[in-house]
Structure formats: structure tokens, C-alpha cells
PDB file of N, CA and C in Angstrom:
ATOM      1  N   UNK A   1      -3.647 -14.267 -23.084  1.00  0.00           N
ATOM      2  CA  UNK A   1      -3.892 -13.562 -21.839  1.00  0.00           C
ATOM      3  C   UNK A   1      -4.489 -12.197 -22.183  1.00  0.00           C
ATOM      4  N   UNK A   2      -5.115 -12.172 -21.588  1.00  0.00           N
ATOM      5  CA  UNK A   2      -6.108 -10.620 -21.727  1.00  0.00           C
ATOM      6  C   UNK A   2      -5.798  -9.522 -20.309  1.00  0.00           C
ATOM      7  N   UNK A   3      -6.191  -8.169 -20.654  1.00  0.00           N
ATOM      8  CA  UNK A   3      -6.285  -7.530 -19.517  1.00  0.00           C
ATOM      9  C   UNK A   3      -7.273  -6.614 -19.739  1.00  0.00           C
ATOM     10  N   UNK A   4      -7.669  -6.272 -18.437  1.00  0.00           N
ATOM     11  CA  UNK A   4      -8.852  -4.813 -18.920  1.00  0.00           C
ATOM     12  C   UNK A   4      -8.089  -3.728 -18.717  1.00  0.00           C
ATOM     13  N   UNK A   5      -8.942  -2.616 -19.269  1.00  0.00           N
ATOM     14  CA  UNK A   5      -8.629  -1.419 -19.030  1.00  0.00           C
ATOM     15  C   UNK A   5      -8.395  -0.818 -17.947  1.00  0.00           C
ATOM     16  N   UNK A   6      -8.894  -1.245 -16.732  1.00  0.00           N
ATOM     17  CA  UNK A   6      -8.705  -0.606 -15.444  1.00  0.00           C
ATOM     18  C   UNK A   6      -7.418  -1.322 -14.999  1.00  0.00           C
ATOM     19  N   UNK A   7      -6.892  -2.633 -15.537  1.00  0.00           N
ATOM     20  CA  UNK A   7      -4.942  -2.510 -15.282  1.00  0.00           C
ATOM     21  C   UNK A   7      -4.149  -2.240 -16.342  1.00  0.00           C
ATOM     22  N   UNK A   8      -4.574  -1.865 -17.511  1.00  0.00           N
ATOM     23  CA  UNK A   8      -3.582  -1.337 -18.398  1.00  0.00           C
ATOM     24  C   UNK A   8      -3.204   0.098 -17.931  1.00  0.00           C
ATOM     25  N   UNK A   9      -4.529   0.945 -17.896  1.00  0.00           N
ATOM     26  CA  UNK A   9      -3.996   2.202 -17.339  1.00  0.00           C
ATOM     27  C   UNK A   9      -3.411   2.510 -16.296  1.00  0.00           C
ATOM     28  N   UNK A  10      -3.204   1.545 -14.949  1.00  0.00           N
ATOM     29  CA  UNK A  10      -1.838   1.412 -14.234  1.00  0.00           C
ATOM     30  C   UNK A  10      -0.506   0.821 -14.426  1.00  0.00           C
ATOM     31  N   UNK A  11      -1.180   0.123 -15.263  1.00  0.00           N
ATOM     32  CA  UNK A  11       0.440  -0.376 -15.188  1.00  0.00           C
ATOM     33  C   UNK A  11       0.564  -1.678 -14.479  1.00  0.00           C
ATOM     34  N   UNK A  12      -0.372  -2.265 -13.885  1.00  0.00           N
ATOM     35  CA  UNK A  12      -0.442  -3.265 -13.093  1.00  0.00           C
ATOM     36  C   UNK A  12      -0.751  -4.855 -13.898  1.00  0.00           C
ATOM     37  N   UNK A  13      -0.208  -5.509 -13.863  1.00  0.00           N
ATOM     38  CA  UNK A  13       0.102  -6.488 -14.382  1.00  0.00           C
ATOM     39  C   UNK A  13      -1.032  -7.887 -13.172  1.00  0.00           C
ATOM     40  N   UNK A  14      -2.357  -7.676 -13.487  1.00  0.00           N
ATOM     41  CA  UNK A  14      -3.063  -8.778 -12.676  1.00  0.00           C
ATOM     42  C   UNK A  14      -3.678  -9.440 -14.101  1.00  0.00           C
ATOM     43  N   UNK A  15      -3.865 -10.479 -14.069  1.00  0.00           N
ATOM     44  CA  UNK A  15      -4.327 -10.836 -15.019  1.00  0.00           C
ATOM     45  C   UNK A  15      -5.943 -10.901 -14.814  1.00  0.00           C
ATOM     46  N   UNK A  16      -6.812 -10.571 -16.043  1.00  0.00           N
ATOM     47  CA  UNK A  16      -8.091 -10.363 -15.880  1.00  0.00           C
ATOM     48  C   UNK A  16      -8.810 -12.119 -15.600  1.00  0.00           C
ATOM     49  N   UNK A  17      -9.795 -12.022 -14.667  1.00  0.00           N
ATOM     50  CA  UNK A  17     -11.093 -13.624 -14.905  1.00  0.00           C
ATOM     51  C   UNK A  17     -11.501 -13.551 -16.610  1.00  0.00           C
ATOM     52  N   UNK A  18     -12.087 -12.336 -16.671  1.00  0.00           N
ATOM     53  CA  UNK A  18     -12.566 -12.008 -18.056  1.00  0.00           C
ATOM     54  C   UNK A  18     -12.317 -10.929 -18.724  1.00  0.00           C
ATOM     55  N   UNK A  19     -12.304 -11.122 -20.313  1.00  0.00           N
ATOM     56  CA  UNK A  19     -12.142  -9.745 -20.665  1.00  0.00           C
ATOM     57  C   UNK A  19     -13.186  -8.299 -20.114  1.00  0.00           C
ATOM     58  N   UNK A  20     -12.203  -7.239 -19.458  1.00  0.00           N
ATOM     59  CA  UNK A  20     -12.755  -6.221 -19.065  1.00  0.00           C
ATOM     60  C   UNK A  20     -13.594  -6.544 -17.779  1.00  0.00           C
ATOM     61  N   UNK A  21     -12.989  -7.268 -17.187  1.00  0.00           N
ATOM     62  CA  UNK A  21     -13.132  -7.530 -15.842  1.00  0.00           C
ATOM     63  C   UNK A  21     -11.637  -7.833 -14.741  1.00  0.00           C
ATOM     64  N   UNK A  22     -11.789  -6.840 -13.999  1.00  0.00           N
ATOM     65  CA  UNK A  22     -10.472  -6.783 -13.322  1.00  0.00           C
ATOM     66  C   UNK A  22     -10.437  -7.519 -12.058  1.00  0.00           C
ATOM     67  N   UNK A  23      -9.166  -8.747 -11.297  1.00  0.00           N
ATOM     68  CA  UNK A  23      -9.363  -9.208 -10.612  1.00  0.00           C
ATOM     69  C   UNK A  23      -8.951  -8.651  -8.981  1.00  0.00           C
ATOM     70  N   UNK A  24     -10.246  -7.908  -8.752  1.00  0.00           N
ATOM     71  CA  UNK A  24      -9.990  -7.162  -7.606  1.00  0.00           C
ATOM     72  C   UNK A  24     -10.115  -7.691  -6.252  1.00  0.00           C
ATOM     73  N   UNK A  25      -9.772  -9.416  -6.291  1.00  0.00           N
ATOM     74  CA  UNK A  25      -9.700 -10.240  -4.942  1.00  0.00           C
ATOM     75  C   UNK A  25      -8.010 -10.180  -5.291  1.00  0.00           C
ATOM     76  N   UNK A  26      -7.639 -10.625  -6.346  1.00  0.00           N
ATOM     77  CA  UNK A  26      -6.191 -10.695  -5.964  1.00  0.00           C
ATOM     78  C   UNK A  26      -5.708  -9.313  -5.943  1.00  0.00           C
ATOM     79  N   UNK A  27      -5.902  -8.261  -6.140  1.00  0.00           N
ATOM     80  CA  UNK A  27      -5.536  -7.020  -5.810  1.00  0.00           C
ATOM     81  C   UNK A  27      -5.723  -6.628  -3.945  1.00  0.00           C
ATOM     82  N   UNK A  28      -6.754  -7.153  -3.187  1.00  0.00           N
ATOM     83  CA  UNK A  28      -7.023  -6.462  -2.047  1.00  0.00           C
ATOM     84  C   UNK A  28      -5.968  -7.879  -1.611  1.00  0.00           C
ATOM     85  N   UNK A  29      -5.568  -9.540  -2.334  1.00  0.00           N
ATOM     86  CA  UNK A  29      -4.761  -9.795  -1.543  1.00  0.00           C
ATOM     87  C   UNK A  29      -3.583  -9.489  -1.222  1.00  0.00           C
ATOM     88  N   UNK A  30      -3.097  -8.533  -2.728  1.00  0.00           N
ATOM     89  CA  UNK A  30      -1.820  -7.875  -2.142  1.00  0.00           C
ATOM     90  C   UNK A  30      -1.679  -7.241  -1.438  1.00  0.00           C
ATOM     91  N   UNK A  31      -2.644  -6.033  -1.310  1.00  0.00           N
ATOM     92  CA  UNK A  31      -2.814  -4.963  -0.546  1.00  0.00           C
ATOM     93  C   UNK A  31      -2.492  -5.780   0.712  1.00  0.00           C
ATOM     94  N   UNK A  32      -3.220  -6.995   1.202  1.00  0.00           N
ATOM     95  CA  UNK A  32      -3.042  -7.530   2.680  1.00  0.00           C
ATOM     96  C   UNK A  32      -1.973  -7.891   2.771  1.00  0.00           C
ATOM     97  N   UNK A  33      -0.895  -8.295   1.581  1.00  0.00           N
ATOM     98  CA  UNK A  33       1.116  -8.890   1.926  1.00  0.00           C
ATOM     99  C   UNK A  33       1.474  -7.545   1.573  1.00  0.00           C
ATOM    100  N   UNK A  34       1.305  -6.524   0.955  1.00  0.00           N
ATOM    101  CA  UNK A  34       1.799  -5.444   1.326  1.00  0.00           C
ATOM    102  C   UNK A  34       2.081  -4.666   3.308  1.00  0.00           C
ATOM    103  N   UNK A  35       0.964  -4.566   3.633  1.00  0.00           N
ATOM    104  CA  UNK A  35       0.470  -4.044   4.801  1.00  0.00           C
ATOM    105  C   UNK A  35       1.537  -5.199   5.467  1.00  0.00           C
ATOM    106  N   UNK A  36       1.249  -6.429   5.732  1.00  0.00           N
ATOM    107  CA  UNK A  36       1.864  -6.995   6.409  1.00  0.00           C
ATOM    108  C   UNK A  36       4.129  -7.483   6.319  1.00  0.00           C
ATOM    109  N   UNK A  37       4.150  -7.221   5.076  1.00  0.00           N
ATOM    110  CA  UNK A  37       5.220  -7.018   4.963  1.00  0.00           C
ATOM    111  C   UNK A  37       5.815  -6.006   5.396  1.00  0.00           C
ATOM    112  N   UNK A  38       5.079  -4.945   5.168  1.00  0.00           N
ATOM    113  CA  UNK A  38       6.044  -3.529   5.786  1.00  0.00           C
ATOM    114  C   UNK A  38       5.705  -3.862   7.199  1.00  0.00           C
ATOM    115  N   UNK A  39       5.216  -4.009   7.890  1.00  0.00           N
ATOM    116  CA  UNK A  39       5.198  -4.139   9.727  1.00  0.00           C
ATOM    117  C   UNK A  39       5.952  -5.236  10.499  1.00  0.00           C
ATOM    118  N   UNK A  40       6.301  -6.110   8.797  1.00  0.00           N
ATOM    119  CA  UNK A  40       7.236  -7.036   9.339  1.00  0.00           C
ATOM    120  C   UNK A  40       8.843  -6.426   9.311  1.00  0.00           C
ATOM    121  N   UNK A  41       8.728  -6.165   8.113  1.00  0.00           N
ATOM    122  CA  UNK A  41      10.178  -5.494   7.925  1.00  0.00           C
ATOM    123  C   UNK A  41      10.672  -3.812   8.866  1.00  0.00           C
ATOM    124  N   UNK A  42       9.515  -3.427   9.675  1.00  0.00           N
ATOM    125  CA  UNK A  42       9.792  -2.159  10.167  1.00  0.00           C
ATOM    126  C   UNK A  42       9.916  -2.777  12.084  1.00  0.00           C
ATOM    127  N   UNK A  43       9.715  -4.192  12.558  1.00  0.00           N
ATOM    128  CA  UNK A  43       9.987  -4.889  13.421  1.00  0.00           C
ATOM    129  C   UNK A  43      11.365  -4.906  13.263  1.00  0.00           C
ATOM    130  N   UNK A  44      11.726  -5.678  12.598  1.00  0.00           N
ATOM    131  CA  UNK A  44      13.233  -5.711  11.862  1.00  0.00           C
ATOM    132  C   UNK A  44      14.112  -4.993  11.893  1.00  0.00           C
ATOM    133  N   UNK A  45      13.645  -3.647  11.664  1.00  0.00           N
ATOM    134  CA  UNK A  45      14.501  -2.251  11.609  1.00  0.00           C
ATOM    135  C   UNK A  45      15.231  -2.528  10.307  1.00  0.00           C
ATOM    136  N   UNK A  46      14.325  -2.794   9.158  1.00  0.00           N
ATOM    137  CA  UNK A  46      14.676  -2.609   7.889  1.00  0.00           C
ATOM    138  C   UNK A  46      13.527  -1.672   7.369  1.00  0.00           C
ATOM    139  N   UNK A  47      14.254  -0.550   7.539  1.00  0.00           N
ATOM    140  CA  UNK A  47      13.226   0.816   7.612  1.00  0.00           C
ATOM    141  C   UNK A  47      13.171   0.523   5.249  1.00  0.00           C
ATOM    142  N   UNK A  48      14.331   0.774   4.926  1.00  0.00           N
ATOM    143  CA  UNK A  48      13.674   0.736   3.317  1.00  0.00           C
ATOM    144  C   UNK A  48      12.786  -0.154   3.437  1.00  0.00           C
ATOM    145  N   UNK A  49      12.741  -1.382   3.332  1.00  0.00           N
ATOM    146  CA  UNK A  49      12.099  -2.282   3.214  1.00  0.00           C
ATOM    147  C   UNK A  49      10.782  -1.767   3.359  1.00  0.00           C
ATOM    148  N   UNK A  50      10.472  -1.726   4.688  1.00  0.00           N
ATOM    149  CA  UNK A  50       9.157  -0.458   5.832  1.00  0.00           C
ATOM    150  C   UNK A  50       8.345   0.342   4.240  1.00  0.00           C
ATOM    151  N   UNK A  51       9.288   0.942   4.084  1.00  0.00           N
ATOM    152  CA  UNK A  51       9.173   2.429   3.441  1.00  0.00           C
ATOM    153  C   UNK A  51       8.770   1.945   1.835  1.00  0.00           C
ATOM    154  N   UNK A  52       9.453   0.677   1.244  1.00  0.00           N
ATOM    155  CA  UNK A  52       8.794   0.508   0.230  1.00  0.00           C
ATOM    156  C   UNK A  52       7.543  -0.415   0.068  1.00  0.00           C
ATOM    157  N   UNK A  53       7.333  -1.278   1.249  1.00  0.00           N
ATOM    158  CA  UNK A  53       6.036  -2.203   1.598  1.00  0.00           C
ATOM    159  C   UNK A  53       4.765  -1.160   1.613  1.00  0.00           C
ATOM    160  N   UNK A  54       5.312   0.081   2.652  1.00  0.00           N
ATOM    161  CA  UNK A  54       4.449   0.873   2.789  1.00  0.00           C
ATOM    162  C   UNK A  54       3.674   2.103   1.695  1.00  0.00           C
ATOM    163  N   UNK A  55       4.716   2.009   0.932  1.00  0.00           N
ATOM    164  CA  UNK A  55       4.979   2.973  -0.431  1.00  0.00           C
ATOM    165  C   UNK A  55       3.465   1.880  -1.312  1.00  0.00           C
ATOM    166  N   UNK A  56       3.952   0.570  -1.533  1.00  0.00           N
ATOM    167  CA  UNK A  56       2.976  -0.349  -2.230  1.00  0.00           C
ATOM    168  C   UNK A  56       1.340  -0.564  -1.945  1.00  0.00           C
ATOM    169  N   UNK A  57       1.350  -0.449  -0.700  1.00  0.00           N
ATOM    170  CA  UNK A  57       0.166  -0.894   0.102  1.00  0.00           C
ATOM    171  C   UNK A  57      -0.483   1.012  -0.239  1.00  0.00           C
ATOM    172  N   UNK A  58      -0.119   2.140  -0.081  1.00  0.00           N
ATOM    173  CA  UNK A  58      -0.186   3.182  -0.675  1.00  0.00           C
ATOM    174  C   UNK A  58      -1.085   3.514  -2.077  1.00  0.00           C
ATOM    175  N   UNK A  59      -0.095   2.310  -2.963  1.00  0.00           N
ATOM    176  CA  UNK A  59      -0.794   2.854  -3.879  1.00  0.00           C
ATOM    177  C   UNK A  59      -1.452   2.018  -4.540  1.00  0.00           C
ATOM    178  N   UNK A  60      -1.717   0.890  -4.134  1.00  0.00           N
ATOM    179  CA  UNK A  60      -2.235  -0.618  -3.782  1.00  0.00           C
ATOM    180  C   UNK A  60      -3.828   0.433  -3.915  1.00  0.00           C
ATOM    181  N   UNK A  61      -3.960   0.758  -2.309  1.00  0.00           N
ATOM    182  CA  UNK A  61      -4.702   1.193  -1.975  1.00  0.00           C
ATOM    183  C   UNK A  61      -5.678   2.631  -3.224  1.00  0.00           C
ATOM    184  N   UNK A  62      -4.613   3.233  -3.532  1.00  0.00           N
ATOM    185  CA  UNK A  62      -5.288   4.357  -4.360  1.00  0.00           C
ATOM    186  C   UNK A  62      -6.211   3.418  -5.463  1.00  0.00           C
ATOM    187  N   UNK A  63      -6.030   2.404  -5.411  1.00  0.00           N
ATOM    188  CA  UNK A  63      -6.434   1.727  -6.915  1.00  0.00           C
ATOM    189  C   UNK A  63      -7.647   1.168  -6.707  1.00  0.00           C
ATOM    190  N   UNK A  64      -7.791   1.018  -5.468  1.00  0.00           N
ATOM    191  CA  UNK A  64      -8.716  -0.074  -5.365  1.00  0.00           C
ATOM    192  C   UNK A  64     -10.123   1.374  -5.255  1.00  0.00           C
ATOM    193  N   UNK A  65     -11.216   0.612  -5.601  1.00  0.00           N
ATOM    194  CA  UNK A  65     -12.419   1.451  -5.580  1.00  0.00           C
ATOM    195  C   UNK A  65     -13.250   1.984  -4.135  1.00  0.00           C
ATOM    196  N   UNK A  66     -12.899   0.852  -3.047  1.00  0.00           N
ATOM    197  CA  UNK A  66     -13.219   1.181  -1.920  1.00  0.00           C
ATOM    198  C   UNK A  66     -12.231   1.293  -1.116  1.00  0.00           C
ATOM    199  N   UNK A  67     -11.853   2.020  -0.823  1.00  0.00           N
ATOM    200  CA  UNK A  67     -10.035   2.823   0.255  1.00  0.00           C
ATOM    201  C   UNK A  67     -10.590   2.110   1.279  1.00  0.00           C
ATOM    202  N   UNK A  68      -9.142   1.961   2.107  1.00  0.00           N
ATOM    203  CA  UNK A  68      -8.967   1.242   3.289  1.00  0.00           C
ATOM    204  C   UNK A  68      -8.075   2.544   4.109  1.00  0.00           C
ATOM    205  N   UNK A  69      -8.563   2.345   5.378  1.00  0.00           N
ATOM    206  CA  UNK A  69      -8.011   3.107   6.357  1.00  0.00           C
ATOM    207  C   UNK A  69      -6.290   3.300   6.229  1.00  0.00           C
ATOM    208  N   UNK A  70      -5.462   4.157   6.530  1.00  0.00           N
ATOM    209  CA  UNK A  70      -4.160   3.887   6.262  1.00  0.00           C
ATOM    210  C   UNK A  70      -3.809   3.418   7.705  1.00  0.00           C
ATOM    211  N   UNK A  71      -3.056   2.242   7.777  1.00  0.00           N
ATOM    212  CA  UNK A  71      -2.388   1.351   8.691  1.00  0.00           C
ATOM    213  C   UNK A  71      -1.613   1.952   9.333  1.00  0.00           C
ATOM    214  N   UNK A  72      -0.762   2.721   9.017  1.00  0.00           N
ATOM    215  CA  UNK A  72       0.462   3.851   9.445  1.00  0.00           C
ATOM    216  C   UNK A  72       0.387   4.775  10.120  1.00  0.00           C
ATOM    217  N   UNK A  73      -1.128   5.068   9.957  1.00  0.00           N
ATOM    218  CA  UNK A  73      -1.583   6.865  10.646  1.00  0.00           C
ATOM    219  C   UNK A  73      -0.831   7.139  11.890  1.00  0.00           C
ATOM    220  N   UNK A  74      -0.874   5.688  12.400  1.00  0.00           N
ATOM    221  CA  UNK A  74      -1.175   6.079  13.957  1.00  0.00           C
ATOM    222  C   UNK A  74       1.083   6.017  14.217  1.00  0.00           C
ATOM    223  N   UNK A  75       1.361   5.592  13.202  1.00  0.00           N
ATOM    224  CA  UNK A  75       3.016   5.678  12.875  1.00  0.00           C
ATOM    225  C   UNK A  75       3.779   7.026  12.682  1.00  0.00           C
ATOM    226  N   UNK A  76       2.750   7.594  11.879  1.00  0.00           N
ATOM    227  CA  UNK A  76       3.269   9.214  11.432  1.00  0.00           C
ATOM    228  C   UNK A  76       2.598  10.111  12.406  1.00  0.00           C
ATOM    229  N   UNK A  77       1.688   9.842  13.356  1.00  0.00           N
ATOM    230  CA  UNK A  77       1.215  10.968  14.268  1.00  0.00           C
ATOM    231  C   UNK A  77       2.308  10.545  15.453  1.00  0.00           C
ATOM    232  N   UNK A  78       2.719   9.309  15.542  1.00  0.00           N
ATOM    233  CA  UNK A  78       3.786   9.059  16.499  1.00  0.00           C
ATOM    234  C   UNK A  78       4.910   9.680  16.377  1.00  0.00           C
ATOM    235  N   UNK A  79       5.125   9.897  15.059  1.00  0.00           N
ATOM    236  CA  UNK A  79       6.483  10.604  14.446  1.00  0.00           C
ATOM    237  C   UNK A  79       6.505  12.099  14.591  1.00  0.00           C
ATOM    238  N   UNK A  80       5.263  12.714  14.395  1.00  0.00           N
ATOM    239  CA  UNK A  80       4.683  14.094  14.706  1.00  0.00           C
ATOM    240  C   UNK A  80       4.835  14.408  15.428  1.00  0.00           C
ATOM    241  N   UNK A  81       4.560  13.458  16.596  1.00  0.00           N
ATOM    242  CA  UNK A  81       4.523  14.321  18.241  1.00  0.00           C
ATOM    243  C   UNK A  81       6.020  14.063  18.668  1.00  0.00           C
ATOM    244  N   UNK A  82       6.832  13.525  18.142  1.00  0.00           N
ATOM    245  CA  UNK A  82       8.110  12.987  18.698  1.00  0.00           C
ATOM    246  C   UNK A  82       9.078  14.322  17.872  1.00  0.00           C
ATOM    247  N   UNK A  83       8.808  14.843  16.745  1.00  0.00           N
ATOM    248  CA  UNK A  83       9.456  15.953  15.959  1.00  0.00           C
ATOM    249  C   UNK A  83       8.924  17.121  16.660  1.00  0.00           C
ATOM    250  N   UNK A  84       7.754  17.442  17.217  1.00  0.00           N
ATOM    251  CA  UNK A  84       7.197  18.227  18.195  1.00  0.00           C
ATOM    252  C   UNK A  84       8.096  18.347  19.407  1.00  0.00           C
ATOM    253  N   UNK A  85       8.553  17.364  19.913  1.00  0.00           N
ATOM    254  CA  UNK A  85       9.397  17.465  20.989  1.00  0.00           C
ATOM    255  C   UNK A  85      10.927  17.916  20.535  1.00  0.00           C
ATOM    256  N   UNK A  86      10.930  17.860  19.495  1.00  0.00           N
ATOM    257  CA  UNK A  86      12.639  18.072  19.393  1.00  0.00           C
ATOM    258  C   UNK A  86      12.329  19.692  18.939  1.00  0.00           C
ATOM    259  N   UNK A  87      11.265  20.348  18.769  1.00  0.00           N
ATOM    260  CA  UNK A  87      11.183  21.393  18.624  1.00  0.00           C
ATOM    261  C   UNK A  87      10.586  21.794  16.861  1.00  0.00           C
ATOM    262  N   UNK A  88      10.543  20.616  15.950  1.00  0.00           N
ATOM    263  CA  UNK A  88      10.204  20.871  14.130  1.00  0.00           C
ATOM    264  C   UNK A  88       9.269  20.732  14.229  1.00  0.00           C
ATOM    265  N   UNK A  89       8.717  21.285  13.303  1.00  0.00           N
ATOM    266  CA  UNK A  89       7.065  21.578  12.815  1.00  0.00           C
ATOM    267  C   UNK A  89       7.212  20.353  11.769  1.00  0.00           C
ATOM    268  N   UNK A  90       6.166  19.881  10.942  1.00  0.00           N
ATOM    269  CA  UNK A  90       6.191  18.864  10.009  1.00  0.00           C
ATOM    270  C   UNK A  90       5.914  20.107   8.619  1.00  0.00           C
TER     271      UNK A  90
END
């Protein structure tokens, strides 16, 4: 088994098609059971769960070469304006 350089230096354990070629379809498919796991588990009200799906898909995301919108935004501006009302600044 081989890996390239662009998952040794994470740490990420995908296995390469070829040497020094990284498999960045199965990377954006995690990214997609990431995303969807945390929205499953934050239905649930299994907020860790939430928090570490979301934590993955995070840094899922930092890795990949073309970024994807963050899924959550519209979660933490909800959270913003709701800490706004109780009177906290973020």
C-alpha cells in the first residue's frame, strides 16, 4: 500500500489510486457523510455527536483544494442573534 505526500502530511489515512496521487473522490465522499451525519445527529439532539461530525466535515473541508461553503453558517448566525437577545456579544 502506498500513500502520497499530500495524506502523509495530514495524517489522513486514504489510500492513494497511484503513487503520489491522492484519492480526492473518496475524500469529498466523506466530506458528504460528514455534513450529513452531523445534521443527523443535531435532529437527534445529540449535540457531541453534532459538534464532532461538524468538527470533521471542518477539517475535511480545510484539506480539500477547492473549499465548500460551510453548511452551519446559517446555524451559528442563528446562535448569534439568539445570544444577542439574551444580551452577549460573541
Amino acid at each position: 500500500m502506498k500513500w502520497c505526500r499530500f495524506c502523509l502530511d495530514r495524517l489522513i489515512e486514504f489510500r492513494c489510486k497511484a503513487p503520489g496521487e491522492c484519492a480526492m473522490t473518496e475524500l469529498t465522499a466523506e466530506l458528504d457523510i460528514a455534513e450529513r451525519d452531523a445534521f443527523k445527529n443535531l435532529a437527534r439532539y445529540k449535540f457531541w455527536m453534532f459538534g464532532y461530525f461538524a468538527a470533521r466535515w471542518v477539517f475535511l473541508n480545510h484539506i480539500l483544494k477547492v473549499k465548500r461553503p460551510n453548511p452551519f453558517k446559517s446555524l451559528v448566525n442563528a446562535a448569534r442573534v439568539q445570544m444577542a437577545a439574551y444580551g452577549h456579544t460573541t
